[in-house]
Protein backbone atom coordinates (compact mmCIF):
# COMPACT_ATOMS: atom_id res chain seq x y z
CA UNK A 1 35.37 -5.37 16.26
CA UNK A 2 32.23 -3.95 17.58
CA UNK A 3 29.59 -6.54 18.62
CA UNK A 4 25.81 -5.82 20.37
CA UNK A 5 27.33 -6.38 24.28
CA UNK A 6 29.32 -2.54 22.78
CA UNK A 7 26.35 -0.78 22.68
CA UNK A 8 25.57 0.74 26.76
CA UNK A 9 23.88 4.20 25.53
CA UNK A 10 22.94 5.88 28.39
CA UNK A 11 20.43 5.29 31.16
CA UNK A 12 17.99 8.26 29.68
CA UNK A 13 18.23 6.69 26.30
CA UNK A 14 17.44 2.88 27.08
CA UNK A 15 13.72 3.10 26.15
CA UNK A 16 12.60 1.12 23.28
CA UNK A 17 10.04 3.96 22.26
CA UNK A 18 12.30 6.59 22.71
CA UNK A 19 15.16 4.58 20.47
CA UNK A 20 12.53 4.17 17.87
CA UNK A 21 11.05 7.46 17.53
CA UNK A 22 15.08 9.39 17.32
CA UNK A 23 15.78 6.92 15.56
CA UNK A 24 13.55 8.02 12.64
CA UNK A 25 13.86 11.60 13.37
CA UNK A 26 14.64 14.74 11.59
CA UNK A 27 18.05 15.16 13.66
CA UNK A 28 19.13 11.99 12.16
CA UNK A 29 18.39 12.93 8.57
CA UNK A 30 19.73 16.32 9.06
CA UNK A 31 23.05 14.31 10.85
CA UNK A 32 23.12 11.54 7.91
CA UNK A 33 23.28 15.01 5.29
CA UNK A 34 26.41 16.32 6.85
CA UNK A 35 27.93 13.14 7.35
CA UNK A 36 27.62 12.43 3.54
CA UNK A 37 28.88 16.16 2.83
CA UNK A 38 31.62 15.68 5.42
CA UNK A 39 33.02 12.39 3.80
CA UNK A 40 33.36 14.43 0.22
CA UNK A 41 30.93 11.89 -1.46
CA UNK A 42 29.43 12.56 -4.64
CA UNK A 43 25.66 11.66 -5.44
CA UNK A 44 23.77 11.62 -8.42
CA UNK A 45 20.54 9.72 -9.40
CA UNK A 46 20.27 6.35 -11.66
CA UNK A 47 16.89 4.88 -12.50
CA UNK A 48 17.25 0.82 -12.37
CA UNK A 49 15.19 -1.69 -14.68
CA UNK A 50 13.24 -3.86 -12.04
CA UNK A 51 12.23 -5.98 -14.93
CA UNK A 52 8.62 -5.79 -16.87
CA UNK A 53 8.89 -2.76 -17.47
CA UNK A 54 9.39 -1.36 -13.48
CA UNK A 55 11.66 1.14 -12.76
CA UNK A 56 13.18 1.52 -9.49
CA UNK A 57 15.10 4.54 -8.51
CA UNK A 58 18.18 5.20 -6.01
CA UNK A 59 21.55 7.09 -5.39
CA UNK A 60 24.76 5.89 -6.27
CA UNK A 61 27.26 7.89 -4.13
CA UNK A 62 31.37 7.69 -4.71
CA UNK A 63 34.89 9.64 -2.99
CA UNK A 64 36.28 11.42 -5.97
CA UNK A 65 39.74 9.89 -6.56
CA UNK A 66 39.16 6.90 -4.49
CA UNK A 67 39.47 3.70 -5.56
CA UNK A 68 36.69 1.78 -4.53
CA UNK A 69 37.43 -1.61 -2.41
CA UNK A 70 33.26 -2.73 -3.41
CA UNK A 71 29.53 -1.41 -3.86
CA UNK A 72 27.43 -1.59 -0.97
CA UNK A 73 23.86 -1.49 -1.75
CA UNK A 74 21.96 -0.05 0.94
CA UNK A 75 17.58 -1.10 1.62
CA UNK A 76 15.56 0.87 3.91
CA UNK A 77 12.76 0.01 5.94
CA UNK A 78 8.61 0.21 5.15
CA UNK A 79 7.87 3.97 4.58
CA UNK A 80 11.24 4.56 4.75
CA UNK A 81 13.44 5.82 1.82
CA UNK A 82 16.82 6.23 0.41
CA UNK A 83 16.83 9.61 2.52
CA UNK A 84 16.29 8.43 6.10
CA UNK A 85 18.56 8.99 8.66
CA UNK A 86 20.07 5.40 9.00
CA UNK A 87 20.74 5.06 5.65
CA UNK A 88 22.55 8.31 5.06
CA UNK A 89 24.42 7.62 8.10
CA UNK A 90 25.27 4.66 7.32
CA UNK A 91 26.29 5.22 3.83
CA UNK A 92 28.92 7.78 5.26
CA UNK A 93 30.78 5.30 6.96
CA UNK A 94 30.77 3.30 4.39
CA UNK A 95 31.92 5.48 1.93
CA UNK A 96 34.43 6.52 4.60
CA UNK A 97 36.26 3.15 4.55
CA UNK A 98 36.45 2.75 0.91
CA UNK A 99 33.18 1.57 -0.61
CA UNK A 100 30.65 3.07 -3.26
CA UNK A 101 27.37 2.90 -2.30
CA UNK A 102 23.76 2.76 -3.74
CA UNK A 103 20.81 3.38 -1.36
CA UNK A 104 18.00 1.86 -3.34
CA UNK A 105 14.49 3.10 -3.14
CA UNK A 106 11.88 0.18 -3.15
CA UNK A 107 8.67 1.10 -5.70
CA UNK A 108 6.28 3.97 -4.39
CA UNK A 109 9.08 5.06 -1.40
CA UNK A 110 10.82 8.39 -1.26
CA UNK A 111 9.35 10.69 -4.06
CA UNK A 112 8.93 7.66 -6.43
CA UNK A 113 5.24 7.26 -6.75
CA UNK A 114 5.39 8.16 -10.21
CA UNK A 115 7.53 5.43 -11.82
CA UNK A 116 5.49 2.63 -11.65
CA UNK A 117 1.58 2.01 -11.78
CA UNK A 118 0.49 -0.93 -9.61
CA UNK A 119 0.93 -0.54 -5.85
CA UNK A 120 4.07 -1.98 -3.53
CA UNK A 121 3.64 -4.61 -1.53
CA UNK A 122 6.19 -6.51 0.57
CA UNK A 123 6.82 -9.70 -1.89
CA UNK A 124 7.75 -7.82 -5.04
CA UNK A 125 11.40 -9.59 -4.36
CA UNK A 126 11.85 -10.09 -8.21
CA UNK A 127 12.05 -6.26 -9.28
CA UNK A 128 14.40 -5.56 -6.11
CA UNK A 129 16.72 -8.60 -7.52
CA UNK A 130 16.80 -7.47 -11.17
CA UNK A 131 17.22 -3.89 -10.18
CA UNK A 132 20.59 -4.93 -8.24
CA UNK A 133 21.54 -6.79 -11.01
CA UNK A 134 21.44 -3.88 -13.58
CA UNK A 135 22.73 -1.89 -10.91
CA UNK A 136 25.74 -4.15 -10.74
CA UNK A 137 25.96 -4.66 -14.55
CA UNK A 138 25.64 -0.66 -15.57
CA UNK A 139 28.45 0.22 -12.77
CA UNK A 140 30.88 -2.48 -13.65
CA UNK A 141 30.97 -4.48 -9.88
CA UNK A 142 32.58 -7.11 -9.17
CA UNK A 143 32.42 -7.10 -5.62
CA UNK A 144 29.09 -6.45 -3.59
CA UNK A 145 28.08 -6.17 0.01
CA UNK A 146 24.42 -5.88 1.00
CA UNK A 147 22.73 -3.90 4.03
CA UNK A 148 19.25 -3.39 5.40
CA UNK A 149 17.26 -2.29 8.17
CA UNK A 150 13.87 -3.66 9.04
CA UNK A 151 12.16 -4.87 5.91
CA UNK A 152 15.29 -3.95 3.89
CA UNK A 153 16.60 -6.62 6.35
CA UNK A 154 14.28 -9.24 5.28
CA UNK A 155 14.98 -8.35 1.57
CA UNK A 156 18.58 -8.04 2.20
CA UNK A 157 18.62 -11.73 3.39
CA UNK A 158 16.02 -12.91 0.72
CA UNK A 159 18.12 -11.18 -1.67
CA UNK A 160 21.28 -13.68 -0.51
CA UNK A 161 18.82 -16.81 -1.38
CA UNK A 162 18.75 -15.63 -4.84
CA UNK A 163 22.18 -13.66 -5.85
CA UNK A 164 23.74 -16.92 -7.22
CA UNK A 165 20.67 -17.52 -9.34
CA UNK A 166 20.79 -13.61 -10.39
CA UNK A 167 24.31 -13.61 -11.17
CA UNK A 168 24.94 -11.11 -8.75
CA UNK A 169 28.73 -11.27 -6.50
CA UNK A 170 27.52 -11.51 -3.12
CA UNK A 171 29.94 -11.35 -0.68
CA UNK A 172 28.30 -10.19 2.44
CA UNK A 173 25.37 -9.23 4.23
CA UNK A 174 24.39 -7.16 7.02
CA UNK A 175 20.71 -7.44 8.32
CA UNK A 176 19.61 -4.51 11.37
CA UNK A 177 16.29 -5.66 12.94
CA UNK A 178 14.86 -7.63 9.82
CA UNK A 179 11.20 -8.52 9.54
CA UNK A 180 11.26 -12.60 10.06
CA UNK A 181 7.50 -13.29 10.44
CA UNK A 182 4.61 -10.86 9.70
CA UNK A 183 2.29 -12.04 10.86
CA UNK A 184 3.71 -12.09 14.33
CA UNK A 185 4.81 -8.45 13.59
CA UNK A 186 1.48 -7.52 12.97
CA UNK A 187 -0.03 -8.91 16.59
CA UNK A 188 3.01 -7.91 18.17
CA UNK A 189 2.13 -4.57 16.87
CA UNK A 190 -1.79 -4.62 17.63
CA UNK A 191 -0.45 -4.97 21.36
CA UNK A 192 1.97 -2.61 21.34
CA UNK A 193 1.13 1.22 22.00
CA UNK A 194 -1.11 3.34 19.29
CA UNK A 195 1.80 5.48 18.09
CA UNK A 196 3.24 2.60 16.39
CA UNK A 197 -0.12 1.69 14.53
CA UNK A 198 -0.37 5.83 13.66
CA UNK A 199 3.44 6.47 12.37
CA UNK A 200 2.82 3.27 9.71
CA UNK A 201 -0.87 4.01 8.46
CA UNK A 202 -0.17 7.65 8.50
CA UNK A 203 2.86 7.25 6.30
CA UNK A 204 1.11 4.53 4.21
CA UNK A 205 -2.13 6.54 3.85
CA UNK A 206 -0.20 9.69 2.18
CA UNK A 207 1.58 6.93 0.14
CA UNK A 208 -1.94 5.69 -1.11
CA UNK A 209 -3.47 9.41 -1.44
CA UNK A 210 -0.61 10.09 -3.89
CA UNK A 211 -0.80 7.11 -5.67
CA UNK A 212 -4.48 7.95 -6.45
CA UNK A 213 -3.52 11.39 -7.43
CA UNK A 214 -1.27 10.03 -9.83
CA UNK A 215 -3.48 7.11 -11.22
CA UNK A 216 -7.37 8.01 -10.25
CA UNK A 217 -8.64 5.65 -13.07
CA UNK A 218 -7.12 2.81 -11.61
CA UNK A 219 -7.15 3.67 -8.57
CA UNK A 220 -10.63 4.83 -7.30
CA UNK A 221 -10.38 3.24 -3.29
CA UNK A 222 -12.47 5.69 -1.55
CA UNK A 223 -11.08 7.16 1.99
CA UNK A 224 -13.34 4.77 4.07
CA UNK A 225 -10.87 2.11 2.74
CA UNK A 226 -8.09 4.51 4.06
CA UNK A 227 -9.21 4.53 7.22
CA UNK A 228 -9.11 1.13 7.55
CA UNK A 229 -6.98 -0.33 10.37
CA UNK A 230 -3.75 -1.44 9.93
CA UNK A 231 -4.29 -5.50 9.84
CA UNK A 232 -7.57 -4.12 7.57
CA UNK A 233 -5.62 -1.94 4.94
CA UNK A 234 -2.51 -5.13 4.47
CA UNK A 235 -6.14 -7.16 4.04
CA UNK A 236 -7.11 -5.28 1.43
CA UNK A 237 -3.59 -4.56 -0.40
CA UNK A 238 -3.52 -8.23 -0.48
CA UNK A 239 -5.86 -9.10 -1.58
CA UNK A 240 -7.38 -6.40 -4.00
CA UNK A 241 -3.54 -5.61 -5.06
CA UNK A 242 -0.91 -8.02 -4.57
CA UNK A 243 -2.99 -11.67 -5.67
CA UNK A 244 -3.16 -13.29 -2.37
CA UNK A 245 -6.59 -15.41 -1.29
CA UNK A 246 -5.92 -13.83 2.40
CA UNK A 247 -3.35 -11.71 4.42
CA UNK A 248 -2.10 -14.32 6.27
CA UNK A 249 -1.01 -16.10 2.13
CA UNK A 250 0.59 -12.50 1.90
CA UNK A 251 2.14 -11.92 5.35
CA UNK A 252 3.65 -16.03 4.85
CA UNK A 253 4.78 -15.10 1.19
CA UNK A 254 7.65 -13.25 2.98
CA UNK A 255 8.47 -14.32 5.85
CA UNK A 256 11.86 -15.67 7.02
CA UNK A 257 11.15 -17.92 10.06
CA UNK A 258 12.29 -21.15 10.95
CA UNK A 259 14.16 -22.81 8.01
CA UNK A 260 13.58 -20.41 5.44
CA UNK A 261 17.02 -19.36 5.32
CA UNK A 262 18.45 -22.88 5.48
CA UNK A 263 19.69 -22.16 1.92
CA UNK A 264 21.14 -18.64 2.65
CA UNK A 265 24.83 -19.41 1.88
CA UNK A 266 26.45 -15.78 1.85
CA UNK A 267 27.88 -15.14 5.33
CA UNK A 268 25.71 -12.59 6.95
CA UNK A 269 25.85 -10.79 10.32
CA UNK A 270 22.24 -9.80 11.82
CA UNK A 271 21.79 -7.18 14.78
CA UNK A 272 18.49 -7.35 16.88
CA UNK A 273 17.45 -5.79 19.70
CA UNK A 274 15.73 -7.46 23.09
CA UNK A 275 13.49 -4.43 23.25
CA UNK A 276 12.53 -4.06 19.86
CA UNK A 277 8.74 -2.60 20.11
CA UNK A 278 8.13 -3.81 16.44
CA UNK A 279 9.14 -7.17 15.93
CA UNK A 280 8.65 -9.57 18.40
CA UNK A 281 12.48 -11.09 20.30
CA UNK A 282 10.60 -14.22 20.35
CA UNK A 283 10.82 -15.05 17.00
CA UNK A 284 14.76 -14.69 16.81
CA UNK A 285 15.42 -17.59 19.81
CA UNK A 286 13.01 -19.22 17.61
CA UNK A 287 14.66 -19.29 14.54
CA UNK A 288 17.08 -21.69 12.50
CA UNK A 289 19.77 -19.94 10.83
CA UNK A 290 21.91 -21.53 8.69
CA UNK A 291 25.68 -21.88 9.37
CA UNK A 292 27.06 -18.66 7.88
CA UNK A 293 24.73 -15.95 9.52
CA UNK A 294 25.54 -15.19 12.75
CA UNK A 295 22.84 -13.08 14.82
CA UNK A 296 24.02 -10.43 17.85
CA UNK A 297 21.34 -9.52 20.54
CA UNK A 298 21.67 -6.11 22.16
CA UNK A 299 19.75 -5.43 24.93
CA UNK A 300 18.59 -2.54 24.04
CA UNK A 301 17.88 0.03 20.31
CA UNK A 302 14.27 -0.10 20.02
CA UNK A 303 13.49 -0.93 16.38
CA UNK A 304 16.16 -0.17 14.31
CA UNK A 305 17.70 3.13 16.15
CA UNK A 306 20.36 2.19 18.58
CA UNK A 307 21.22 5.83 19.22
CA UNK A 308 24.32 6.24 21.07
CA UNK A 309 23.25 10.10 22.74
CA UNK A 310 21.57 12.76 22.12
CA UNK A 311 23.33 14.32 18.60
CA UNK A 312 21.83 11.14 17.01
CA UNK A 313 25.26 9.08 16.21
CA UNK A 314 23.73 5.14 15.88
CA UNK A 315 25.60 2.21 16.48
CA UNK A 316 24.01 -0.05 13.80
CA UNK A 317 25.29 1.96 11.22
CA UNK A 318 28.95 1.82 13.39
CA UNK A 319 28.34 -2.26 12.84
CA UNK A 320 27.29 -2.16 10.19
CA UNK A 321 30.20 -0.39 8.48
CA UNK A 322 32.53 -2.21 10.36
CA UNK A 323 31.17 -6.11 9.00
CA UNK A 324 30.95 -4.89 5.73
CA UNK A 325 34.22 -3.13 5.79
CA UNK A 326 35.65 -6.56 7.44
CA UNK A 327 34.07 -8.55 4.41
CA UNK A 328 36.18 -6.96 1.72
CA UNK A 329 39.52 -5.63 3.21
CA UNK A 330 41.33 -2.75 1.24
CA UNK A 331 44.09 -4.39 -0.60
């Protein structure tokens, strides 16, 4: 089985900047496409009920004439979507060694603005738990595996503290780069270089412009407030948007670090990076996982890339298929 000492891309491709920025390109969405299309699967749409009235939208993919071995339910990153690269790709493999799969788009991500009023924000746990458990009640599962890549990560583990309470038949998780404290992330972030601070905010920014379009009476934030910094614009979401007194009180509402996870009891396998430019290594030899999750340190992917060469094949979603896979066996 693979494990993080595997991964030696080559000597041109062992900068963390360059890692991150293929990792999130076009090549790797165009890649993840013909992966899908090349495995045979099968997509179509199904709106979830996120409870009170949210609706949360994602993909539920499937092999014609296989029979399924479980559902793997796939969470992408901040600004991400159900479309990026990673998750396509990683779907494909998954799909490839006899799972279904549902890549789940968190509220206001991919073309989803529309569905719901209020704004996202990083704690809205609840809706991502009750949309997995319709998803698992409408499609009939009985086993389910769990994967996610940077704040997907975080939610995939969060979502392991609460699948016993949900009802929901957690068997596995795999977590790529997850978010364990904000707040770190944040100053890690105000240190690192300015493209990082510019991908985010200009992603977030056209998130919040069409959000207005689609709401102006309740949402009249002029642009001065969009051009806000970074640590100024997750001040003012929580504050003005998400109930919290201050952004640190949002940043600590979820975070994972040090014995938040003491509870996590479904065996989960977490891949990190030494050279991750986003989240700080510091705060994984800092933390206290519990005795089922098992964390794997390459030393180098950037934040959440790992790109093997230059077509764009990843690694993570190589590990990740093959934990996952591992988890349920074909009978």
């Amino acid at each position: 089985m693979l494990t993080a000492a595997d991964f030696q891309p080559p000597r041109l491709l062992r900068n963390p900047h360059l890692q991150s920025v293929l990792g999130s390109s076009a090549l790797r969405r165009h890649r993840g496409l013909r992966a899908l299309a090349a495995v045979g699967a099968q997509s179509h749409e199904l709106i979830l009920d996120g409870g009170n009235g949210v609706r949360l939208q994602g993909w539920h993919s499937r092999v014609p004439g296989m029979a399924p071995r479980g559902m793997a339910l796939l969470l992408h990153g901040w600004e991400g979507s159900a479309e990026s690269g990673y998750m396509r790709m990683t779907a494909a493999r998954l799909l490839a060694c006899g799972f279904e799969v549902f890549r789940l788009n968190f509220r206001d991500h991919g073309d989803t603005h529309h569905l719901n009023e209020d704004l996202f924000h990083s704690n809205r746990l609840d809706e991502v738990v009750h949309a997995a458990a319709d998803m698992v009640a409408r499609l009939g599962v009985r086993d389910l595996v769990v994967a996610g890549y940077s704040l997907g990560g975080n939610h995939a583990l969060r979502l392991g503290l609460r699948a016993a309470l949900a009802g929901l038949p957690l068997r596995h998780i795999a977590a790529v780069c997850p978010l364990v404290d904000p707040s770190r992330t944040m100053e890690h972030m105000e240190r690192a270089p300015q493209f990082y601070d510019w991908y985010f905010r200009r992603k977030w920014r056209s998130s919040l412009l069409r959000k207005r379009e689609l709401f102006p009476e309740r949402f009249g934030y002029d642009d001065a407030t969009l051009q806000l910094d970074l640590r100024g614009l997750m001040g003012w979401l929580a504050q003005r948007h998400a109930g919290f007194g201050s952004v640190e009180a949002y940043f600590d509402s979820y975070s994972i670090a040090g014995q938040r996870l003491a509870a996590l009891e479904v065996p989960s396998d977490i891949l990190m990076s030494r050279d991750d430019p986003v989240i700080p290594f510091e705060d994984f030899e800092h933390w206290q996982l519990p005795p089922r999750a098992r964390l794997e340190v390459a030393s180098w992917g950037g934040h959440c890339a790992f790109v093997e060469n230059l077509h764009g094949d990843g690694f993570a979603e190589r590990w990740v298929a093959e934990r996952l896979c591992a988890a349920l066996p074909a009978d």
